[in-house]
Each structure stands twice: as structure tokens, then as C-alpha cells.
Protein backbone atom coordinates (compact mmCIF):
# COMPACT_ATOMS: atom_id res chain seq x y z
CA UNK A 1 198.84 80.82 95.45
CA UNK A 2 200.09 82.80 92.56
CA UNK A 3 203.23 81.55 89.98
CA UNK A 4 204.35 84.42 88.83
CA UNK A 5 208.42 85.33 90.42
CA UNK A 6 207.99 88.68 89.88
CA UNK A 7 205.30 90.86 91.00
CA UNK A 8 205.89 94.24 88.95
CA UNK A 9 207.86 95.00 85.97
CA UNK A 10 208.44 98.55 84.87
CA UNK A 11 209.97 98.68 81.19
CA UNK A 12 210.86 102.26 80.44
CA UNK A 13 208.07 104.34 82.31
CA UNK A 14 207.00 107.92 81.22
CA UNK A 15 203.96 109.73 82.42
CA UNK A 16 203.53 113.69 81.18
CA UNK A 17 200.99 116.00 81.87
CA UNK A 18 200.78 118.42 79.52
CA UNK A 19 204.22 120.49 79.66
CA UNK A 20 204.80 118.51 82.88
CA UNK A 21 206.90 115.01 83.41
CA UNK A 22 205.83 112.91 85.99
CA UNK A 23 207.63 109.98 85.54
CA UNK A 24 210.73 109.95 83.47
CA UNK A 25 212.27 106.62 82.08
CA UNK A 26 211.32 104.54 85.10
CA UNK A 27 212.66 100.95 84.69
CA UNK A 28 212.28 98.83 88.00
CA UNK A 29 211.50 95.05 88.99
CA UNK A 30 210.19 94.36 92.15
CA UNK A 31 209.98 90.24 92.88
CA UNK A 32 207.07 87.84 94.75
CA UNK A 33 207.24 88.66 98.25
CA UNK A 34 209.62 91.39 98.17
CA UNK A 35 208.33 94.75 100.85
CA UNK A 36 209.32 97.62 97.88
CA UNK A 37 209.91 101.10 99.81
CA UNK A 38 208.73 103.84 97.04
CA UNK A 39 210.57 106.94 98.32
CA UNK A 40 211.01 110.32 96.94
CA UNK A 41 209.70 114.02 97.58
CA UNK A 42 206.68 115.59 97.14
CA UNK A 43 205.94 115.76 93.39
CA UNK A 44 208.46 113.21 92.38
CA UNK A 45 206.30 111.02 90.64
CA UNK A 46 205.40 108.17 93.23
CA UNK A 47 201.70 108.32 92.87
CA UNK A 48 201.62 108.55 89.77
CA UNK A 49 203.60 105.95 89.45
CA UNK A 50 201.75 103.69 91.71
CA UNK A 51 198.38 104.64 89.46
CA UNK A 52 199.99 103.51 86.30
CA UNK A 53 200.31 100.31 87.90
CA UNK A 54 196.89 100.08 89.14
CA UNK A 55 195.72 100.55 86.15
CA UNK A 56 194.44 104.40 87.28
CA UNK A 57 196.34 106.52 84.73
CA UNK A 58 197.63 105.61 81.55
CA UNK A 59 200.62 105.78 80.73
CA UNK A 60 202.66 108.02 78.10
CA UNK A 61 204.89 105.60 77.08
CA UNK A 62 206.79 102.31 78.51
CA UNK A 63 205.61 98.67 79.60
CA UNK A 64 203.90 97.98 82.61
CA UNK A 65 203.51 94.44 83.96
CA UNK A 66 201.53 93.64 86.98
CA UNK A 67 201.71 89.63 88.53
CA UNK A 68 202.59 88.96 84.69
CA UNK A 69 199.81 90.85 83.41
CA UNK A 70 199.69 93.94 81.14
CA UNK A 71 197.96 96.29 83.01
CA UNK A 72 196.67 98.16 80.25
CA UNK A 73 195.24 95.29 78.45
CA UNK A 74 193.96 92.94 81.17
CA UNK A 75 193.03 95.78 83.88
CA UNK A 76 190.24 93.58 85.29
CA UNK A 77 192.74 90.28 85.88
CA UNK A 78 195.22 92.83 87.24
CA UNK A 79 192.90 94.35 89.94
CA UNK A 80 191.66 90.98 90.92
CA UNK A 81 195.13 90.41 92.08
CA UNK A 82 195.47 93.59 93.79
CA UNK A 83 194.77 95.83 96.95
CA UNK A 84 195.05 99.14 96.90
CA UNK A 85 195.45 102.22 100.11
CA UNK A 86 195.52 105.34 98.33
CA UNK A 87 196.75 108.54 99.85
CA UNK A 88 193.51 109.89 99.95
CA UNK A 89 191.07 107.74 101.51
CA UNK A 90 187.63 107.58 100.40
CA UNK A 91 185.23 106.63 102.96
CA UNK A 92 181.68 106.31 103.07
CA UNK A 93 181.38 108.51 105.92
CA UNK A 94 177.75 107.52 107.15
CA UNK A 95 178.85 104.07 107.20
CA UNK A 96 180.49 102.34 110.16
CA UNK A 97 184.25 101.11 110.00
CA UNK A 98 182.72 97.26 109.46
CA UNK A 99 180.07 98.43 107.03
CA UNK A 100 182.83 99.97 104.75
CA UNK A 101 184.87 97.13 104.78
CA UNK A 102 182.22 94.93 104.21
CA UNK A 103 180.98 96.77 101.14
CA UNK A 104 184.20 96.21 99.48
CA UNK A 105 184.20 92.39 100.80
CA UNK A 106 180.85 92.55 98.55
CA UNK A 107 182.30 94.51 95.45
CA UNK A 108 185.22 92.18 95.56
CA UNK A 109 182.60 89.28 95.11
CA UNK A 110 183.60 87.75 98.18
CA UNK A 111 180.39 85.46 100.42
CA UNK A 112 178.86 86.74 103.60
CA UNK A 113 180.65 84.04 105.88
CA UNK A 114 184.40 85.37 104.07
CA UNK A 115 183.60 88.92 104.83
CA UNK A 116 182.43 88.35 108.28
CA UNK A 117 185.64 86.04 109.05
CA UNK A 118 188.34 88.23 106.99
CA UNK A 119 186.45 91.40 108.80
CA UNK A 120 186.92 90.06 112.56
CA UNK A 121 190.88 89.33 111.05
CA UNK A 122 191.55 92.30 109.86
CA UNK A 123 189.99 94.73 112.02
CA UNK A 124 191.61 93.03 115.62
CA UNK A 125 194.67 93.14 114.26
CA UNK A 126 194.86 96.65 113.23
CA UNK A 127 193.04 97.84 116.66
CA UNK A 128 189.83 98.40 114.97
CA UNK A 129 187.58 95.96 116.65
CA UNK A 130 186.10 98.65 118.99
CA UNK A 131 185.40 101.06 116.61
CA UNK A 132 184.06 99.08 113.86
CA UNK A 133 180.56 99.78 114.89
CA UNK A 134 180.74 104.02 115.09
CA UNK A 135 179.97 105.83 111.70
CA UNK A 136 183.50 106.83 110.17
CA UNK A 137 182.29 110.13 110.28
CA UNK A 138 183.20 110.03 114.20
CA UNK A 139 186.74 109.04 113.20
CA UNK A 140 190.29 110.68 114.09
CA UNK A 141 192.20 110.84 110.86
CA UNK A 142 194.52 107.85 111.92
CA UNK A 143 191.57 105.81 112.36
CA UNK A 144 190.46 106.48 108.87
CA UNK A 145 194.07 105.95 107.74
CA UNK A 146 193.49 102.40 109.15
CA UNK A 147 189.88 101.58 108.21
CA UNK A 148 191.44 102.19 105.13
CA UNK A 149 193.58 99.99 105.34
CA UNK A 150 191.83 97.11 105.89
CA UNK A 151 189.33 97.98 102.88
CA UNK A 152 191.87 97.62 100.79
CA UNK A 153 193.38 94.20 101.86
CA UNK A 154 189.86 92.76 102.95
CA UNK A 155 189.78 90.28 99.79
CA UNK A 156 193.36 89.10 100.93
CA UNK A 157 195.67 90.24 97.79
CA UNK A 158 198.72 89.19 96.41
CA UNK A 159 200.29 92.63 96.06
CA UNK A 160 199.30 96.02 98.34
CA UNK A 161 199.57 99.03 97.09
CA UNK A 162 200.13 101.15 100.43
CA UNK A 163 200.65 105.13 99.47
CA UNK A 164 201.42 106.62 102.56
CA UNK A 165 199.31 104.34 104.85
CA UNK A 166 200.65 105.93 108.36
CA UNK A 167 200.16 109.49 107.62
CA UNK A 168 198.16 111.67 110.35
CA UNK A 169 198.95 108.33 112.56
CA UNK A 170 200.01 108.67 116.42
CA UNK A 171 202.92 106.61 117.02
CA UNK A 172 201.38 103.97 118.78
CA UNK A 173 198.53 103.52 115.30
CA UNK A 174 202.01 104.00 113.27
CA UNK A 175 203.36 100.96 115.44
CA UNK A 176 200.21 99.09 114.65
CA UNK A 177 200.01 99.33 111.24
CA UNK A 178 203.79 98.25 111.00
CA UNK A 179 203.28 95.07 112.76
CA UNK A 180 200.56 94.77 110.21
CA UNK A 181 202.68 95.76 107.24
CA UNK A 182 204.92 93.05 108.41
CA UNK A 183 202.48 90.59 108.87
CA UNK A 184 201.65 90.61 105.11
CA UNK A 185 205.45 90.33 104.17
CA UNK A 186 205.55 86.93 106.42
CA UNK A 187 202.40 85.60 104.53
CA UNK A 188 204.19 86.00 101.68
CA UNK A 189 202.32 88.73 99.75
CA UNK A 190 204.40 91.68 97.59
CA UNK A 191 203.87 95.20 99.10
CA UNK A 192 204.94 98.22 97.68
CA UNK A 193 204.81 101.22 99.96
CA UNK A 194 205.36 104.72 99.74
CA UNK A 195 205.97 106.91 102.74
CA UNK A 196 206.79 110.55 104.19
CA UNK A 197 208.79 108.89 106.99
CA UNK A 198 212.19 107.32 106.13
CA UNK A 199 212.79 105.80 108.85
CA UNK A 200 209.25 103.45 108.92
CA UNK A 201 211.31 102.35 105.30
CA UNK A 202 214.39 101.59 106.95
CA UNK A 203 212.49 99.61 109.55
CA UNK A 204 210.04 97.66 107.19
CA UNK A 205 211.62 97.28 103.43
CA UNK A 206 213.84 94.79 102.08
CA UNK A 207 214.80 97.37 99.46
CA UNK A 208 213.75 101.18 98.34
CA UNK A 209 214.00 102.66 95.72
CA UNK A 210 214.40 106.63 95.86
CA UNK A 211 212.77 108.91 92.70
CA UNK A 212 213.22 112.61 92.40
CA UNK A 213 211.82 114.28 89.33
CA UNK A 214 210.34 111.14 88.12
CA UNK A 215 213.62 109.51 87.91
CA UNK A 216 215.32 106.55 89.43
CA UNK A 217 218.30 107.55 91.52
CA UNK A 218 218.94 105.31 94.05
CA UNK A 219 217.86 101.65 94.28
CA UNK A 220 219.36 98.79 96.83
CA UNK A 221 218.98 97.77 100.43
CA UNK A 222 218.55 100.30 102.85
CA UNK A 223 221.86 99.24 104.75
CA UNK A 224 223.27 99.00 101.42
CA UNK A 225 222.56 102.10 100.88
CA UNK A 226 223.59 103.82 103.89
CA UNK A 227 226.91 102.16 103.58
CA UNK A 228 227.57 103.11 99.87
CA UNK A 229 226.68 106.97 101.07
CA UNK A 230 228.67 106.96 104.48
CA UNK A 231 225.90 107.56 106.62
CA UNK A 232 224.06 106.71 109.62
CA UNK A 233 220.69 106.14 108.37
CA UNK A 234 218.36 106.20 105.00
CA UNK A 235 216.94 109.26 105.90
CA UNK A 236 220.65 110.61 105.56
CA UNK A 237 220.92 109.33 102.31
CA UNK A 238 217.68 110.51 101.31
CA UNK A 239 218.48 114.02 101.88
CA UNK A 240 222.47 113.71 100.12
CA UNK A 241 220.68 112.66 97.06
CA UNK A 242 217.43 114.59 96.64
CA UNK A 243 219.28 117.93 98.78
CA UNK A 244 216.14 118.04 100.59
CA UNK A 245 213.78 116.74 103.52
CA UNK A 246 210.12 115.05 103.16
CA UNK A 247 207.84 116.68 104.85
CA UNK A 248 204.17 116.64 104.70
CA UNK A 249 201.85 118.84 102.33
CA UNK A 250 204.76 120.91 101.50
């Protein structure tokens, strides 16, 4: 079990591109334990973001701090401590479900009788243990979604990195990957997540924090924050402060 009390600290954040800002200022602590909701539109800055702190991009400017760890001068430390879903998943598609997972059991340095145990774990809970044997190849997008996310928490993290983990998801996957989400928050780990649908971060996160333009404009509890704006849910507040909907490749 970790020390640290405070997962991520962001001192000051500023990622350009060129003539391009991705993330602007960004200052934001997120505690042990805490289920962070990353929300903002597309562009905004939330990947990005999320790569700074895995130690994927380097930043312009600013401090980043990872389980107490600078991420740009212990990166190794800091993605021991780490899982990571990214938006796009990366699959080895002539592998089966179990075979990708347990490659990463085996990059993570993890023994034959952890992999096989964490696997069977992992896999039953997120409705997987059927499938597991096909190629990934032979996978619906949602399934890949999930497969995916189970590579990235097979060496049992502290913090997850979850960008967008339910997208192309049926409801009923969606459903299942929440009860996982939540699962993780009761074993105590730190999980920040980033998501097209507001109302899976109403449901799940203890706070959110809402970026537009790679700024910080809204931060609190989601019924916080739907009190403060009058409203009758986050996805209301979402669109008062950003003037605009999510909505998927757009």
C-alpha cells in the first residue's frame, strides 16, 4: 500500500503545440482514493493532459507530480505505479483477449501464477471470460473497449488513467464497466477518468473538474455543482459553461 495523500499534483500546467495551446495554466490536486471526472469538449486539452501525467508528452512549462513523483524525472517509478486506458486502444489483434492481457502481465514483470489469477479476476468481472479465448480481431468495438481495460489494470495499480473507457459501449458493457470503475474506487485505488457522457460522471465521480480551451473552469462535486448553477443535472452545467454539447468525433 502506497503513503503518499495525494495522488496527482498539477502546479501551473501549459502544453503548446506550435501556435496551438493545449493546456493553459492548469493547477489541480486530486487526493489517494479520490474517482477524478476529467470533463471538457473535444479539443479542450484532456488528453493531453492525461499524457503529461503519464509521462507521454512533455510538458511546456509547470510541475507535474505523480504518487509524489516527478514525472519527468522518475518516469520509470511513476509508471510502475500506474495503469493506463487510452482512448485509442492498441491491441494485438491476432492475439486472443487473455493473450493480450497476459503479455502486459509479462511486460509489467509480473509471474505466471499472478497473471493467470489477476487474468481469471479481471476478465469475469468485466464479462470477458467467454471471449478471452477468440482473437481480438473477432471483437465488437465495446469488447475491445473492455479488453482494454483490463490490460491496463492487469498489474493492479494505484492510480487508472481511464480516457474515455465506455465509448462505442452498449449500455449493458457501459453498466459493466461502471460496476467495475466502482469496484476500484472501493479498493481504494485513485482513478481519473475522462468521458463523452456526463451523466456516467455524475453517477461515478466524487468530483469533476470541467476544462475548455485548456483551462480550468469549473471544479467541485457534481451536486455541488449543479446546485451552484441552478440546474438539474451536470450535463446542464456542462453545457452553461462550455455553451456547447459533447458529442463524439465531432
Amino acid at each position: 500500500m502506497m503513503s503518499f495523500t495525494e495522488a496527482i499534483i498539477i502546479e501551473n500546467l501549459r502544453k503548446e503545440y506550435q501556435d496551438v495551446v493545449a493546456v493553459d495554466d492548469l493547477t489541480l490536486r486530486v487526493p489517494r482514493g479520490e474517482l477524478f471526472g476529467l470533463l471538457g469538449p473535444n479539443g479542450a486539452g484532456k488528453s493531453t493532459t492525461i499524457n503529461v501525467l503519464c509521462g507521454i508528452v512533455k510538458p511546456t512549462r509547470g510541475n507535474v507530480l505523480v504518487g509524489e513523483m516527478d514525472v519527468q524525472k522518475s518516469p520509470e517509478r511513476v509508471k510502475a505505479l500506474i495503469g493506463v486506458c487510452p482512448q485509442e486502444p492498441a491491441v494485438f489483434t491476432f492475439l486472443t483477449g487473455r493473450e493480450n492481457v497476459e503479455l502486459f502481465g509479462a511486460l509489467a514483470g509480473m509471474s505466471k501464477d499472478a497473471i493467470k489469477q489477476r487474468s481469471d479476476t479481471l476478465l469475469d468481472k468485466i464479462g470477458l471470460m467467454e471471449g478471452a479465448a477468440r482473437q481480438t480481431k473477432k471483437y465488437s468495438g465495446g469488447m475491445i473497449r473492455r479488453i482494454s481495460l483490463v490490460m491496463a489494470l492487469i498489474q493492479d495499480p494505484e492510480i487508472a488513467f481511464l480516457d474515455e473507457p465506455t465509448a462505442a459501449m452498449d449500455p449493458q458493457s457501459r453498466r459493466a464497466v461502471w460496476d467495475f470503475i466502482k469496484d476500484l474506487k472501493a479498493r481504494g485505488k485513485t482513478v481519473i477518468l475522462t468521458t463523452h457522457y456526463i451523466e456516467e460522471a455524475q453517477a461515478l465521480c466524487d468530483r469533476v473538474g470541467i476544462i475548455d480551451y485548456g483551462k480550468l473552469i469549473a471544479l467541485d462535486t457534481p451536486q455541488k455543482l449543479i446546485e451552484m448553477h441552478q440546474v438539474a443535472n451536470l450535463e446542464e452545467v456542462f453545457i452553461k459553461l462550455t455553451g456547447r454539447q459533447i458529442r463524439e468525433d465531432v
